[in-house]
C-alpha atoms as a PDB file:
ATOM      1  CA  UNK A   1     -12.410   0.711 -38.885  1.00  0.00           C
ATOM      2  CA  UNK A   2     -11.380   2.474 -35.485  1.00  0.00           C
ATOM      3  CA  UNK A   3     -10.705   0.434 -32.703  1.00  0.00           C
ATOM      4  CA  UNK A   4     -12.796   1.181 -29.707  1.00  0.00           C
ATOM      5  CA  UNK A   5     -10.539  -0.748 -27.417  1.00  0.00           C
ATOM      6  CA  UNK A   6      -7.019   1.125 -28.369  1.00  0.00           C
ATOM      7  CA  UNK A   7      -5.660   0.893 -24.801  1.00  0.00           C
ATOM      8  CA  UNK A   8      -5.480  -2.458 -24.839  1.00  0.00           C
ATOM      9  CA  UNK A   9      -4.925  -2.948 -28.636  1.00  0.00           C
ATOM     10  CA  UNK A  10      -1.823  -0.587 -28.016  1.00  0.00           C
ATOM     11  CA  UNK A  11       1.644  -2.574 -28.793  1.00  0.00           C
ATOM     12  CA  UNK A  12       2.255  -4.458 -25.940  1.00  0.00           C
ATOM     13  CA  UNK A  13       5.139  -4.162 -23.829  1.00  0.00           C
ATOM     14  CA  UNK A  14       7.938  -6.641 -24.227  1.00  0.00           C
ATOM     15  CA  UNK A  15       8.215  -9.825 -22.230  1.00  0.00           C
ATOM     16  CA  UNK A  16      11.166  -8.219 -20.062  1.00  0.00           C
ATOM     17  CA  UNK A  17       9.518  -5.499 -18.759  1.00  0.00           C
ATOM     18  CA  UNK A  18       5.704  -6.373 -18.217  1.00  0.00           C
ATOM     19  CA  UNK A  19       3.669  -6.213 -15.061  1.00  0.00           C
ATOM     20  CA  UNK A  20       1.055  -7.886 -14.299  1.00  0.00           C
ATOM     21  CA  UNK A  21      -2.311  -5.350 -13.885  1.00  0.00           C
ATOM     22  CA  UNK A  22      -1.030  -3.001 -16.712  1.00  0.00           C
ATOM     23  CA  UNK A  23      -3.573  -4.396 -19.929  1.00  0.00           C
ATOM     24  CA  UNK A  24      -6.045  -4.809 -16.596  1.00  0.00           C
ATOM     25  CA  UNK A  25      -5.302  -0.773 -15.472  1.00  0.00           C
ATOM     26  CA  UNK A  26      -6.066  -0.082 -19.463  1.00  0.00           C
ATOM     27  CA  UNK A  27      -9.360  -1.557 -19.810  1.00  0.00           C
ATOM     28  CA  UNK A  28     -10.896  -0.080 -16.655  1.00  0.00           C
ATOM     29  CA  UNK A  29      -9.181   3.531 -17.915  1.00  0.00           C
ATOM     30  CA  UNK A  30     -11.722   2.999 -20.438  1.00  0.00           C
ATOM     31  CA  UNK A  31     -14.848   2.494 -18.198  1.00  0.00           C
ATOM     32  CA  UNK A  32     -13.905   5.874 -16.035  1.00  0.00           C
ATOM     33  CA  UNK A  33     -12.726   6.642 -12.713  1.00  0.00           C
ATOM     34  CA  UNK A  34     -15.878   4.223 -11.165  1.00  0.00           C
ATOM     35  CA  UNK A  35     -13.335   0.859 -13.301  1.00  0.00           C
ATOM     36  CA  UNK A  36     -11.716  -0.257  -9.974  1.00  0.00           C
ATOM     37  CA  UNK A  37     -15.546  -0.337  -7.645  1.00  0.00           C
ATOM     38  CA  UNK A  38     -16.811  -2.151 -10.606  1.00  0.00           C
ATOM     39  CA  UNK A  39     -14.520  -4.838 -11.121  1.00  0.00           C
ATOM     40  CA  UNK A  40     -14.749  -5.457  -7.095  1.00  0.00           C
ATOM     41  CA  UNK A  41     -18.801  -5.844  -7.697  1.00  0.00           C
ATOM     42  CA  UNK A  42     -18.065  -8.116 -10.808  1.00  0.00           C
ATOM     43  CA  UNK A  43     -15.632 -10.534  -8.872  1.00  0.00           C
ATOM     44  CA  UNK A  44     -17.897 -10.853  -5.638  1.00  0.00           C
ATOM     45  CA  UNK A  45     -20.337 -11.789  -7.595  1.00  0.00           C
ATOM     46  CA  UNK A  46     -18.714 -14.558  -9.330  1.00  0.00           C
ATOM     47  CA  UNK A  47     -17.234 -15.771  -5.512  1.00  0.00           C
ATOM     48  CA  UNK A  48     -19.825 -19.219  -5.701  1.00  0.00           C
ATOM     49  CA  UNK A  49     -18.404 -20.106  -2.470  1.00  0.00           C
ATOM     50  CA  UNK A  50     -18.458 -17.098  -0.905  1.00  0.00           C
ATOM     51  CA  UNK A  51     -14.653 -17.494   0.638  1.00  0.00           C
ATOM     52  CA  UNK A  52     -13.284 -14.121  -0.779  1.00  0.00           C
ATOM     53  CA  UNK A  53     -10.905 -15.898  -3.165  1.00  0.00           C
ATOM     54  CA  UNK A  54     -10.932 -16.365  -6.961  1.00  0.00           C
ATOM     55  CA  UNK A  55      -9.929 -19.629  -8.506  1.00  0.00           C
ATOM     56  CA  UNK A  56      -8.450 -19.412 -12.159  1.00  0.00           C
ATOM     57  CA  UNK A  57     -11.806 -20.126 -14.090  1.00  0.00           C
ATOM     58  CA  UNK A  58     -13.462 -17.449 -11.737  1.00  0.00           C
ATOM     59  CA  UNK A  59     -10.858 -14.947 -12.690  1.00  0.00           C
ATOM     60  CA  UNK A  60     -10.649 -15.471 -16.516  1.00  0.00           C
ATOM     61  CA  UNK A  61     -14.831 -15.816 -16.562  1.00  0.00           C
ATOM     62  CA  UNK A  62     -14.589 -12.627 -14.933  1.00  0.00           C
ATOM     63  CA  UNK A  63     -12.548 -11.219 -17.595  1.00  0.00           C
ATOM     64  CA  UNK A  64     -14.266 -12.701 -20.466  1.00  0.00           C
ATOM     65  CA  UNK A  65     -18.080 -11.325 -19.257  1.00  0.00           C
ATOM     66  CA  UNK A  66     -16.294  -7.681 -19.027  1.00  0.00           C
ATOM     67  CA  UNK A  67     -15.040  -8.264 -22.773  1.00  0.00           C
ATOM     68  CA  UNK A  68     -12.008  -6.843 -21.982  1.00  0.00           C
ATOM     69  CA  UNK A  69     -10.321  -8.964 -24.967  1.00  0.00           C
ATOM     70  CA  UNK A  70      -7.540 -10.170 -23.376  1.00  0.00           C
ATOM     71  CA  UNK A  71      -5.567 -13.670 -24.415  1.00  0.00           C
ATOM     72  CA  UNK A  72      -5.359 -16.797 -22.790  1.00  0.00           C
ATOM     73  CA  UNK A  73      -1.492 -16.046 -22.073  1.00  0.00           C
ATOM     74  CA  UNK A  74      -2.427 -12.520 -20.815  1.00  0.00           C
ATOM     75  CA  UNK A  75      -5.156 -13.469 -18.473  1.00  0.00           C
ATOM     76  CA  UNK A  76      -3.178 -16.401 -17.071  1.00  0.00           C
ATOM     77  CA  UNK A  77      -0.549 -14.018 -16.229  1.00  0.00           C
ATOM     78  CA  UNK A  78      -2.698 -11.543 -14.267  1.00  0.00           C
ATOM     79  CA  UNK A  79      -3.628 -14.125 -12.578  1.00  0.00           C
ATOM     80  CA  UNK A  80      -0.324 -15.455 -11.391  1.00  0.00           C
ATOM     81  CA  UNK A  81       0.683 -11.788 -11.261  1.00  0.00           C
ATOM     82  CA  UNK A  82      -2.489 -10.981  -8.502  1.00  0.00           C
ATOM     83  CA  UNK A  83      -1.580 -14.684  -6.883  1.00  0.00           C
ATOM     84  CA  UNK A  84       0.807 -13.454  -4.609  1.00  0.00           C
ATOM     85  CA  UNK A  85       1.385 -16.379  -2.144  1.00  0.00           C
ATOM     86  CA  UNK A  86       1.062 -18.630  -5.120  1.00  0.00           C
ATOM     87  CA  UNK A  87      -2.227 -20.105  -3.175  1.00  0.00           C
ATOM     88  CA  UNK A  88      -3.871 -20.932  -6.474  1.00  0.00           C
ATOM     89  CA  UNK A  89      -6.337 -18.049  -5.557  1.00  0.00           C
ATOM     90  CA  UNK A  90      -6.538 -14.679  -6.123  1.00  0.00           C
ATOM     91  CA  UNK A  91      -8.323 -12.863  -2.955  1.00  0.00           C
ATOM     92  CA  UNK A  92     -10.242  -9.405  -3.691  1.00  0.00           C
ATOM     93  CA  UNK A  93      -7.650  -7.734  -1.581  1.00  0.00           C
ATOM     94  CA  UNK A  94      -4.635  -9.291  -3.478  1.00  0.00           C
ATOM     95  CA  UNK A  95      -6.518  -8.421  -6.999  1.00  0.00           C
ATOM     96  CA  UNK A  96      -7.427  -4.740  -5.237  1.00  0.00           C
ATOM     97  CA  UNK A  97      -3.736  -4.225  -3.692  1.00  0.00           C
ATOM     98  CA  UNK A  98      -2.447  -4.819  -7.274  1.00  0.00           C
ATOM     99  CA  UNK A  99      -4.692  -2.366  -9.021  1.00  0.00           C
ATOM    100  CA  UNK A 100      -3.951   0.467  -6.992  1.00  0.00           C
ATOM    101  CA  UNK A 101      -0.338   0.870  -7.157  1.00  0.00           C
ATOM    102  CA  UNK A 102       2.364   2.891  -6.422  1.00  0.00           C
ATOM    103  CA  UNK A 103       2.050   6.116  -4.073  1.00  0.00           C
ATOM    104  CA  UNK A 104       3.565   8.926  -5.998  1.00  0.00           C
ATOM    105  CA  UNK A 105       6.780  10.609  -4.547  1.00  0.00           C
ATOM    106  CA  UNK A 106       4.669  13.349  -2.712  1.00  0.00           C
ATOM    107  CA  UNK A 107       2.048  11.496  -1.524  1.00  0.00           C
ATOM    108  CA  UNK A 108       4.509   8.342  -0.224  1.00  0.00           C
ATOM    109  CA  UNK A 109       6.559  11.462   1.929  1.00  0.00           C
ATOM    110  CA  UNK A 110       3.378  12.660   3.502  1.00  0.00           C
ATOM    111  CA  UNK A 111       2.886   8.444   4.356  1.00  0.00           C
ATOM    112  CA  UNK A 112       6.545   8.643   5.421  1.00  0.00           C
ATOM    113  CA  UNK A 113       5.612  12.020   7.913  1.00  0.00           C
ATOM    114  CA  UNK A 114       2.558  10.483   9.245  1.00  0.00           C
ATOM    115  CA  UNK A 115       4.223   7.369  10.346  1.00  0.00           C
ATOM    116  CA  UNK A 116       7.048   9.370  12.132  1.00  0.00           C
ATOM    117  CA  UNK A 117       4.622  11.095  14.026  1.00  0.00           C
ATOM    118  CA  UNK A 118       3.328   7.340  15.294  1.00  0.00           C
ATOM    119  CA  UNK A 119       6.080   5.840  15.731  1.00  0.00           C
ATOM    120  CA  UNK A 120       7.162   7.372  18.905  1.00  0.00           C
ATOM    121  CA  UNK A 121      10.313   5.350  20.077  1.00  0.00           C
ATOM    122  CA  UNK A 122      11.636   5.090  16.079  1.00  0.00           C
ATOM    123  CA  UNK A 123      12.051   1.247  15.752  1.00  0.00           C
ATOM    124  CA  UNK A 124       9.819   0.948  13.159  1.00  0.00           C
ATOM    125  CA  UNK A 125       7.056  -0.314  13.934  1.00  0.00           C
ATOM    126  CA  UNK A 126       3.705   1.261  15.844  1.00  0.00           C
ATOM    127  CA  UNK A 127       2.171  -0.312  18.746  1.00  0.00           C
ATOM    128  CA  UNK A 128      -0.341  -0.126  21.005  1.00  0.00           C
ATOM    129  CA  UNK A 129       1.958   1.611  23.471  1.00  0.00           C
ATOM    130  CA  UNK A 130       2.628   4.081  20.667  1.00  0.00           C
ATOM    131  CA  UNK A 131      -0.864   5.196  20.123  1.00  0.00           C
ATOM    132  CA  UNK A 132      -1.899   5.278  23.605  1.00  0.00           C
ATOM    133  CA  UNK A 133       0.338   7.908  24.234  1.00  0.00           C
ATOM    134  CA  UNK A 134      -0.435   9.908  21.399  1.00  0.00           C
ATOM    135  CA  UNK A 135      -4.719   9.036  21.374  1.00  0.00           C
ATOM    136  CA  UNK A 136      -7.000   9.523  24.501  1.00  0.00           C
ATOM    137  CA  UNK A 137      -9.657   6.762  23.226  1.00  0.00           C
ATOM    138  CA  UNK A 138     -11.849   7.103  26.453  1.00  0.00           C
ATOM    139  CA  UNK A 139     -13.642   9.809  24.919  1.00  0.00           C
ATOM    140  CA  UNK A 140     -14.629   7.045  21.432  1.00  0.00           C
ATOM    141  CA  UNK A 141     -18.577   6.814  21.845  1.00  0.00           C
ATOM    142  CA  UNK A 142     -18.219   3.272  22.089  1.00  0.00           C
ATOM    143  CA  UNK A 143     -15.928   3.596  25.194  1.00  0.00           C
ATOM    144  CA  UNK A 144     -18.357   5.936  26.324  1.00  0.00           C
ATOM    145  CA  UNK A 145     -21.297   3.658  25.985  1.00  0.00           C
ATOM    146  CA  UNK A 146     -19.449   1.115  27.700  1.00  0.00           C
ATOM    147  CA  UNK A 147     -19.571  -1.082  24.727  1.00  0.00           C
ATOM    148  CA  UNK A 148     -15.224  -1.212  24.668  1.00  0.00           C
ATOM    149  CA  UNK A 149     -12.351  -0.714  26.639  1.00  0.00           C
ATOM    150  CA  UNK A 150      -9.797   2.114  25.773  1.00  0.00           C
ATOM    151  CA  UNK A 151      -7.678  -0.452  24.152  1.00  0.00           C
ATOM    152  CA  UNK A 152      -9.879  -2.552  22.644  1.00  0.00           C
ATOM    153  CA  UNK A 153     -10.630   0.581  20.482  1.00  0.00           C
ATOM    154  CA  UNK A 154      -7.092   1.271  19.721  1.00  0.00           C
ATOM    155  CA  UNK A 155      -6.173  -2.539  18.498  1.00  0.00           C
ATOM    156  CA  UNK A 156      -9.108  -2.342  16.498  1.00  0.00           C
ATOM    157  CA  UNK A 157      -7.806   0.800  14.746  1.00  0.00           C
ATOM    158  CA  UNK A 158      -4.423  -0.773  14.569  1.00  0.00           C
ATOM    159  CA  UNK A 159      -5.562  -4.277  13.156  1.00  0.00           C
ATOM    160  CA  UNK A 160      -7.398  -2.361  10.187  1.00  0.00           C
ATOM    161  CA  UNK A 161      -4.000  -1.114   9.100  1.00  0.00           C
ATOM    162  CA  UNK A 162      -2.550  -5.042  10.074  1.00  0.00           C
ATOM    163  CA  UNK A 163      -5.139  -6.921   8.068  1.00  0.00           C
ATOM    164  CA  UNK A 164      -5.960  -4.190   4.715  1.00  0.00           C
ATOM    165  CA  UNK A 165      -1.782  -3.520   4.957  1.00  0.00           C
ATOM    166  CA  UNK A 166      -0.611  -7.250   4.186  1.00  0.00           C
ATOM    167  CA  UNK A 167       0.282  -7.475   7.443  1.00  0.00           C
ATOM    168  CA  UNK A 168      -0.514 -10.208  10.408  1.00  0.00           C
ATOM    169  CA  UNK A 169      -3.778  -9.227  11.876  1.00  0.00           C
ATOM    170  CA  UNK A 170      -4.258  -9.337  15.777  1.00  0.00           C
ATOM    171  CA  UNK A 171      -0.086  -8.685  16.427  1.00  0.00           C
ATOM    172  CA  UNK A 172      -0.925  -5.385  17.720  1.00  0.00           C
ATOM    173  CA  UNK A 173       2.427  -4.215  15.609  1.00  0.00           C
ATOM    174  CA  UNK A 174       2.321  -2.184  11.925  1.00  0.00           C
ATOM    175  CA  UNK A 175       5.605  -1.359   9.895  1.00  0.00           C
ATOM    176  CA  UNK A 176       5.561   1.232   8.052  1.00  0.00           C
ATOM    177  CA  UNK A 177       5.286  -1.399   4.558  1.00  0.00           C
ATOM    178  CA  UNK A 178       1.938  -2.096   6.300  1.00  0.00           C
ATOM    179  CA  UNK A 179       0.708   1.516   6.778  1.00  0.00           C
ATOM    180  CA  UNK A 180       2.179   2.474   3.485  1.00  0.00           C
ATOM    181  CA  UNK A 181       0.692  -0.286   1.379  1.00  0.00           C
ATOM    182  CA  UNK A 182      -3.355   0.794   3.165  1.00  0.00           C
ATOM    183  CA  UNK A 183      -2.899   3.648   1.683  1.00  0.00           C
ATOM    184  CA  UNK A 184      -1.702   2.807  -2.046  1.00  0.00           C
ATOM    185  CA  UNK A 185      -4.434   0.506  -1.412  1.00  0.00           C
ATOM    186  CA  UNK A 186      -7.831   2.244   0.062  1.00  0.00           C
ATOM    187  CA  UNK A 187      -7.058   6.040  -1.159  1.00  0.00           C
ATOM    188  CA  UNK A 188      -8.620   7.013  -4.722  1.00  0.00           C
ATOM    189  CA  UNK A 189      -6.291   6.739  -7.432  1.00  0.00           C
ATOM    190  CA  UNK A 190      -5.560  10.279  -8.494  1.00  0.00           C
ATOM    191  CA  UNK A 191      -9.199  12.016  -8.737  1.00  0.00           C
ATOM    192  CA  UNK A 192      -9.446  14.427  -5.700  1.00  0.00           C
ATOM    193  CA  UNK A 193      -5.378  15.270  -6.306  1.00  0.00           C
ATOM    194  CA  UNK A 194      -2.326  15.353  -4.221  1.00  0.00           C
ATOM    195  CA  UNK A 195      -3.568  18.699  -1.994  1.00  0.00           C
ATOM    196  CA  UNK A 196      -6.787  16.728  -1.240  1.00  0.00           C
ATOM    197  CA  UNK A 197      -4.181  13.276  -0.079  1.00  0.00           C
ATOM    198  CA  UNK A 198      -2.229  15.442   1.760  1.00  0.00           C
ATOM    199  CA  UNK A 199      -5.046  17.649   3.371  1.00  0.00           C
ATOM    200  CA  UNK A 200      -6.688  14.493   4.599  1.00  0.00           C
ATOM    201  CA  UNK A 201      -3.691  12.925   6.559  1.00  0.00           C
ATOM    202  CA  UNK A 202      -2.743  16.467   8.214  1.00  0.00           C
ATOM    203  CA  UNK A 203      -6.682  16.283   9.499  1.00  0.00           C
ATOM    204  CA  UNK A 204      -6.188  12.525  10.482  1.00  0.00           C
ATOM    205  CA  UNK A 205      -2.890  12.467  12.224  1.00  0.00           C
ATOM    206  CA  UNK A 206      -2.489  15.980  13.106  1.00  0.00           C
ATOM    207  CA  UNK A 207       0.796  16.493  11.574  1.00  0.00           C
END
């Protein structure tokens, strides 16, 4: 009989070399390029508590209800594989970070251009001072409105690339591991291409 499953009933890779999301990155190969938004939606909804994080049993229930046949050994290594702080939780942006990967060598040198063009003063690491003399945010509609201050706006902007990047929100600073690991993280895997990645941060950072 055919297997209808033959990503993941593929011969595994040895102990030695394997990572953690690959069986995971087979399965949702199998439900399309929409794999990654639907696991999200599957492991909210099994967060009882509603505290972003996944204890064990929530993570291998999760697994089991999307039949994607893994074993007990393989699930409790995805799980300690996604656990990065070894919090006995996995949190959806731990489990999300770990899907997405690697940036490929030409996307990771655009990532590498962009955050040249921030960092102003080249010690690695973007501040407020760097974007305020690169960004005019008095003309931001909610500057305008009188909602924000200039720089309320900009440490907004940089504590989405703190918090999504790994980073320590509210520190006003992000390295470049921070900035690169946003975009590994919140850009599509591969479906709109490299010239669509690279077209998008030329329109976004100008460079």
């Amino acid at each position: 009989m055919h297997c209808q499953c033959s990503a993941i009933c593929s011969p595994r890779r040895s102990t030695a070399t394997w990572d953690g999301p690959w069986l995971l990155q087979a399965a949702l190969k199998l439900r399309g390029t929409h794999g990654i938004i639907s696991i999200g939606k599957k492991f909210r909804s099994m967060d009882d508590s509603g505290d972003h994080k996944l204890t064990y049993d929530e993570f291998k229930k999760a697994l089991v209800e999307m039949k994607l046949g893994l074993s007990e050994t393989d699930m409790s290594r995805l799980f300690r594989h996604f656990d990065r702080d070894a919090s006995g939780f996995v949190t959806f942006d731990e489990l999300l970070l770990g899907l997405r990967g690697q940036l490929n060598d030409r996307r990771l040198d655009m990532v590498k251009r962009c955050y040249k063009v921030l960092d102003k003063t080249g010690d690695g690491v973007v501040t407020l001072a760097d974007l305020e003399n690169r960004y005019d945010a008095s003309r931001h509609p909610d500057v305008v409105a009188g909602i924000k201050t200039p720089r309320q706006v900009l440490l907004e902007f940089l504590s989405v690339f703190e918090e999504q990047g790994g980073g320590v929100k509210g520190d006003g600073q992000v390295d470049f591991e921070e900035f690169k690991t946003y975009y590994a993280a919140n850009i599509d895997g591969g479906e709109h291409g490299d010239d669509y990645f690279e077209l998008m941060m030329r329109n976004v950072w100008h460079v």
